[in-house]
Protein backbone atom coordinates (compact mmCIF):
# COMPACT_ATOMS: atom_id res chain seq x y z
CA UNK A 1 61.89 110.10 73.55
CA UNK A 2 63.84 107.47 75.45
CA UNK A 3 63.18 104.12 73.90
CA UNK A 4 62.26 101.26 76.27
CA UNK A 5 65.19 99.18 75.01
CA UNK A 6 68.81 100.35 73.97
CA UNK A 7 68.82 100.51 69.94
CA UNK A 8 72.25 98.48 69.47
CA UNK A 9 71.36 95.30 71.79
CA UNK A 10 68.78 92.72 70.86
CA UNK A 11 66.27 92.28 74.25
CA UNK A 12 68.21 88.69 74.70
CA UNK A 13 71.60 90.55 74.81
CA UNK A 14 70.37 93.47 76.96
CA UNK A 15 69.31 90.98 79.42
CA UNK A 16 72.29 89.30 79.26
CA UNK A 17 74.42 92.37 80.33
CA UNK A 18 71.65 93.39 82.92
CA UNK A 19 72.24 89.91 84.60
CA UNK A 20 75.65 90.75 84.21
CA UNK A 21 75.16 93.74 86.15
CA UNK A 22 72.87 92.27 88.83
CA UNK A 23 75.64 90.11 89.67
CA UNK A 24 78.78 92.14 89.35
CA UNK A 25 76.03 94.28 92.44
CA UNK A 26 75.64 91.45 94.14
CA UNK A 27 79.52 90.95 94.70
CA UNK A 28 79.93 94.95 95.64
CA UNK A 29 77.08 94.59 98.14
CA UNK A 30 78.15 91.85 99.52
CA UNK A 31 81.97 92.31 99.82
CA UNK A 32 82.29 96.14 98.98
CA UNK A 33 84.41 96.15 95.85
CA UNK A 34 84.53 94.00 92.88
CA UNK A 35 82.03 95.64 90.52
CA UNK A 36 83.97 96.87 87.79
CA UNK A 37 86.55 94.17 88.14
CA UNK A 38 83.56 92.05 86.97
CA UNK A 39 81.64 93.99 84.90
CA UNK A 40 83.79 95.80 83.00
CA UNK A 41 85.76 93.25 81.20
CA UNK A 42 82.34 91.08 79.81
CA UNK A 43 80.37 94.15 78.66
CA UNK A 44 83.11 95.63 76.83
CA UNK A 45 81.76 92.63 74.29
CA UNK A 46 78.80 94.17 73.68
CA UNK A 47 79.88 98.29 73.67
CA UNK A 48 82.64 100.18 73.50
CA UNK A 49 84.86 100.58 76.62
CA UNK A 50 84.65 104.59 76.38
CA UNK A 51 81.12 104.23 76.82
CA UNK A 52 80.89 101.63 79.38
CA UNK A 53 83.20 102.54 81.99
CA UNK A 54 81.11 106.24 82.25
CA UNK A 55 77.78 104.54 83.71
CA UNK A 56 79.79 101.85 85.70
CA UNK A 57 81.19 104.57 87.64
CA UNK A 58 78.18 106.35 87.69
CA UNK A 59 76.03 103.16 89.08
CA UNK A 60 79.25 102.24 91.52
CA UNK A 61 78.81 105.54 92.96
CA UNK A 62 74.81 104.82 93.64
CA UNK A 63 75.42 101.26 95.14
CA UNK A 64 77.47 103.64 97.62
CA UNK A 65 75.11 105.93 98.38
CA UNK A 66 72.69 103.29 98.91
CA UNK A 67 74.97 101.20 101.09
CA UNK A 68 76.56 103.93 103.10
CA UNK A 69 74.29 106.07 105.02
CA UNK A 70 73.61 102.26 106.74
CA UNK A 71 77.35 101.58 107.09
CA UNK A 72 79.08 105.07 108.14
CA UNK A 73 79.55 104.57 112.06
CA UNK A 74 81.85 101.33 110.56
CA UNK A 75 84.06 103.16 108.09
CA UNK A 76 87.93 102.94 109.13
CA UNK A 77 88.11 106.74 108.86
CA UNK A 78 91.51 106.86 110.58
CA UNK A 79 92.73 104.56 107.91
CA UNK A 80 91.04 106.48 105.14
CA UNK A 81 92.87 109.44 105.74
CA UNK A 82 96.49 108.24 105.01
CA UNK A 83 94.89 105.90 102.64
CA UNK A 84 93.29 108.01 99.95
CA UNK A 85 96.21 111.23 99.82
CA UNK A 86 98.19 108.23 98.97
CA UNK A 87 96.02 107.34 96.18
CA UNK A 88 95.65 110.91 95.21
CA UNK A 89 99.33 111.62 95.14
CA UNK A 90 100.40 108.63 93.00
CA UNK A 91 97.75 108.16 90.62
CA UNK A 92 99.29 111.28 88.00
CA UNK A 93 102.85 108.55 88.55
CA UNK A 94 100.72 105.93 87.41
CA UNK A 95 99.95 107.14 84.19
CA UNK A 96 103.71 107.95 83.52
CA UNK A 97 104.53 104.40 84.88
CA UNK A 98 102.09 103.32 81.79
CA UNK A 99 103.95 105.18 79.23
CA UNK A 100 107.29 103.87 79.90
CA UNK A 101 105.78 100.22 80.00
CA UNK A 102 103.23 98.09 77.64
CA UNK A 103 99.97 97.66 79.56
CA UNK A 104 99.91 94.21 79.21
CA UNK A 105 103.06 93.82 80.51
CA UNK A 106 101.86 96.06 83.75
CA UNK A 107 98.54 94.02 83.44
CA UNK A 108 100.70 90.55 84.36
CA UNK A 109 102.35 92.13 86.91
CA UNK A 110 100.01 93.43 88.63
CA UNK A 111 97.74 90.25 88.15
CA UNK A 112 100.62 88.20 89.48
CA UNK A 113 100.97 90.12 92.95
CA UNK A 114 97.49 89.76 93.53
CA UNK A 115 97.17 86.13 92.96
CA UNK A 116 100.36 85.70 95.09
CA UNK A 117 98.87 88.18 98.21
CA UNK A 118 95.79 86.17 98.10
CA UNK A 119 97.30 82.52 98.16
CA UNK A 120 99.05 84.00 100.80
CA UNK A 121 96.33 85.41 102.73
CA UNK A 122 94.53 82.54 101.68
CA UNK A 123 97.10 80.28 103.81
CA UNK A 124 96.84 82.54 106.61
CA UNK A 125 99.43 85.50 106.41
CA UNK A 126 97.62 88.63 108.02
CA UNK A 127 98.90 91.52 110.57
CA UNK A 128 99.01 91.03 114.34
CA UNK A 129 98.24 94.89 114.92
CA UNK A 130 96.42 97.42 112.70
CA UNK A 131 98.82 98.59 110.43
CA UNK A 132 99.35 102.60 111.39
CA UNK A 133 99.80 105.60 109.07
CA UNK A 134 102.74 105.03 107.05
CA UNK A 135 101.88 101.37 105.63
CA UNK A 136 98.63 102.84 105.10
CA UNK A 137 99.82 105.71 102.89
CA UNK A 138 102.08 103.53 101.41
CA UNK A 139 98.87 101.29 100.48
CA UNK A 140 96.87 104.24 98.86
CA UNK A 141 100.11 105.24 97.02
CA UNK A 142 99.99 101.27 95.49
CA UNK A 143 96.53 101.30 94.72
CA UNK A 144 96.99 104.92 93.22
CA UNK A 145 100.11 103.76 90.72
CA UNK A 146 97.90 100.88 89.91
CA UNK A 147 95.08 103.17 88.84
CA UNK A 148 97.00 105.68 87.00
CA UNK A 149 98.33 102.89 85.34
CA UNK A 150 95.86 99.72 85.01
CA UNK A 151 92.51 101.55 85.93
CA UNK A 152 92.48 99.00 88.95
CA UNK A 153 93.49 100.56 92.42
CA UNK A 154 91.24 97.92 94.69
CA UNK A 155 93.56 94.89 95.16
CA UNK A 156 96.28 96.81 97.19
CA UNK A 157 92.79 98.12 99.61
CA UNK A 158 91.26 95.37 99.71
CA UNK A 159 94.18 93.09 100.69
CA UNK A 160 95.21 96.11 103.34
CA UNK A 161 91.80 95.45 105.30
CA UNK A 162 91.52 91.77 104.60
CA UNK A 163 95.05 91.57 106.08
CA UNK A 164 94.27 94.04 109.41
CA UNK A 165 92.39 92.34 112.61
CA UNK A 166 89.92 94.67 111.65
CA UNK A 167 86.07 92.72 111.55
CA UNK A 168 84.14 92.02 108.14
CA UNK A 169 81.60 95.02 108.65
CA UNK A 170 84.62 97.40 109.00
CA UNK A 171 86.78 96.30 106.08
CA UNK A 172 83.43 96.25 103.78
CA UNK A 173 82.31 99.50 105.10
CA UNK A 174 85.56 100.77 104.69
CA UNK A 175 86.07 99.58 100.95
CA UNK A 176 82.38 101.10 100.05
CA UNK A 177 83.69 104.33 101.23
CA UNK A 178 87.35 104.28 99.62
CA UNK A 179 85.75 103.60 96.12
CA UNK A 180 82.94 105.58 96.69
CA UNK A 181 85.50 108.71 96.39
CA UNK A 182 87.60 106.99 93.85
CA UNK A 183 84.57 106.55 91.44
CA UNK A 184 83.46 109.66 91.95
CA UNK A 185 87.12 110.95 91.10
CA UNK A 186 87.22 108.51 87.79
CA UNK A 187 83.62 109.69 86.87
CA UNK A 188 84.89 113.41 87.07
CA UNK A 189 87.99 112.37 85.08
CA UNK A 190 85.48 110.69 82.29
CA UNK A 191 83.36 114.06 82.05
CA UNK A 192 86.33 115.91 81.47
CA UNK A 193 87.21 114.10 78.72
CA UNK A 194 84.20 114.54 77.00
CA UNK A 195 82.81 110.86 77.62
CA UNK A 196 79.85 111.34 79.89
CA UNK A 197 76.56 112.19 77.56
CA UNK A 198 73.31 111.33 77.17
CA UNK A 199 73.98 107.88 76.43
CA UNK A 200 75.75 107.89 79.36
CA UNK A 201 72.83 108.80 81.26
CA UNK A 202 70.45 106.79 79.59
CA UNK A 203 72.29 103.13 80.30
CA UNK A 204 72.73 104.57 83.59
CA UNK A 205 68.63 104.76 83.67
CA UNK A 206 68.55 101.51 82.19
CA UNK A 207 70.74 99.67 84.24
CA UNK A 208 69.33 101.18 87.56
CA UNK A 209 66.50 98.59 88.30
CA UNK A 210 69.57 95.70 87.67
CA UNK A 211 71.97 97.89 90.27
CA UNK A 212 69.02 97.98 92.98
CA UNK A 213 68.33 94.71 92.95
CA UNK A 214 71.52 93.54 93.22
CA UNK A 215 72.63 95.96 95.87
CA UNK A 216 69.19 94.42 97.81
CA UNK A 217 70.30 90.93 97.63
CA UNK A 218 74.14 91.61 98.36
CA UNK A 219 72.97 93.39 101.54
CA UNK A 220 71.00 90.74 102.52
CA UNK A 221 73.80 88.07 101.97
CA UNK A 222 76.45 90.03 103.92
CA UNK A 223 73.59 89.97 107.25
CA UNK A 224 73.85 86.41 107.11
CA UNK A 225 76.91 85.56 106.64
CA UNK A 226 79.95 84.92 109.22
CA UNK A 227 83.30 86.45 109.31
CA UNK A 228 84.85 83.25 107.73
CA UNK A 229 82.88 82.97 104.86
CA UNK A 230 83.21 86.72 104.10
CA UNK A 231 86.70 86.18 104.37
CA UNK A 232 86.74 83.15 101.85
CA UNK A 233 84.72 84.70 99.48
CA UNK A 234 86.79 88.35 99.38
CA UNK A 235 89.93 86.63 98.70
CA UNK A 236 88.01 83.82 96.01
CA UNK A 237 87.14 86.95 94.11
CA UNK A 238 90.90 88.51 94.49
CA UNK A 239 91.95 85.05 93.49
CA UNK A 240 90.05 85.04 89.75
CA UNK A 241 90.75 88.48 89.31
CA UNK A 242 94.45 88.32 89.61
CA UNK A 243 94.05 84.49 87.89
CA UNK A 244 91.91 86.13 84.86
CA UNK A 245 93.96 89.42 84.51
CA UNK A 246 97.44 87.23 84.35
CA UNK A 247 95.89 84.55 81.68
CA UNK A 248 94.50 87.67 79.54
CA UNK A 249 97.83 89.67 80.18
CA UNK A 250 100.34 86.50 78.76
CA UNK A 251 98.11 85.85 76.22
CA UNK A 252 97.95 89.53 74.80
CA UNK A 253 101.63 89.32 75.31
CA UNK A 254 101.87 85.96 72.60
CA UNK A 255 99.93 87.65 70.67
């Protein structure tokens, strides 16, 4: 019988990493990536990281299908298709990149490039012209390495459509899709390694009301916001990833 509150977490914990999750939806609804990036790395406090990153793929894949069916006459399908081969194709390199270097030292890297992309983007620096199929394939090959080798293929995306004169309700719809299919290739990954089970399932169940509500109030906050503020607050979020990810990498490194 499925208890009413997971066995290892006090209630004041479990709503801890529910708000956790209500907020890491909020950012996803709002600017279509961004959940993992900020749930991931505080509940792996509180459980193990084989078991969390199941059911965070698993509820990124349902914010999608609850955002999408809204959002599909938006998605940058032209760009999609060079974009995600790319990914594809490079993620198997990835993991071989990760064997020949420590992951922290990958971790700084890669946490360095974004912060420097944003600051740039931040100042300004964007494409006159939609970029056409070779930068694009190029861009899914990026965000493929860094998966196969970081588990984070967004920043390279996400900076792609934050960069293109493509409008705020095209680069979010866009980014919902793209992960969309990347989750749903991580989740299949995860099951075939034996990590998806029933207590997979069941902090999926429990986590669902946090996901909804989230998703709700993310939705809601993207119809009222303008293209400027969308802007500022995708490349805030890039700019405290890449921040965080370079302070934790350096300090692994000392360690």
């Amino acid at each position: 019988m499925l208890s009413l509150l997971p066995a290892t977490l006090d209630p004041l914990t479990f709503a801890g990493v529910f708000l956790v999750v209500t907020c890491a939806a909020i950012v996803r609804a709002f600017t279509g990536f961004g959940f993992a990036l900020l749930a991931i790395p505080i509940l792996v406090f509180f459980l193990p990281p084989a078991q969390v990153v199941p059911f965070i793929f698993i509820l990124e894949i349902a914010i999608s299908l609850t955002l999408l069916p809204k959002l599909w006459r938006e998605v940058d399908l032209r760009g999609l298709r060079w974009l995600l081969p790319g990914a594809v194709i490079a993620t198997p390199f990835g993991g071989i990149l990760l064997l020949a270097l420590s992951a922290e030292s990958l971790r700084l890297a890669i946490g360095l490039v974004v912060l420097a992309a944003a600051l740039l983007m931040w100042r300004g620096l964007s494409f006159k012209s939609t970029p056409g199929p070779g930068a694009a394939l190029a861009t899914g090959a990026f965000s493929g390495l860094l998966n196969g080798a970081a588990g984070i293929p967004g920043p390279p995306v996400v900076l792609f459509y934050l960069s293109t004169p493509a409008g705020a309700a095209v680069s979010r719809a866009s980014l919902i899709a793209y992960f969309f299919v990347t989750d749903a290739m991580g989740l299949a990954v995860a099951g075939y390694n034996g990590l998806v089970d029933g207590e997979t399932l069941r902090w999926t169940l429990w986590l669902t009301p946090a996901m909804l509500l989230g998703s709700v109030i993310g939705q809601a906050a993207f119809s009222r916001a303008d293209p400027a503020l969308f802007r500022r607050i995708v490349l805030l979020v890039l700019l405290l990833t890449g921040l965080a990810g370079a302070i934790k990498a350096a300090v692994d490194l000392m360690a």
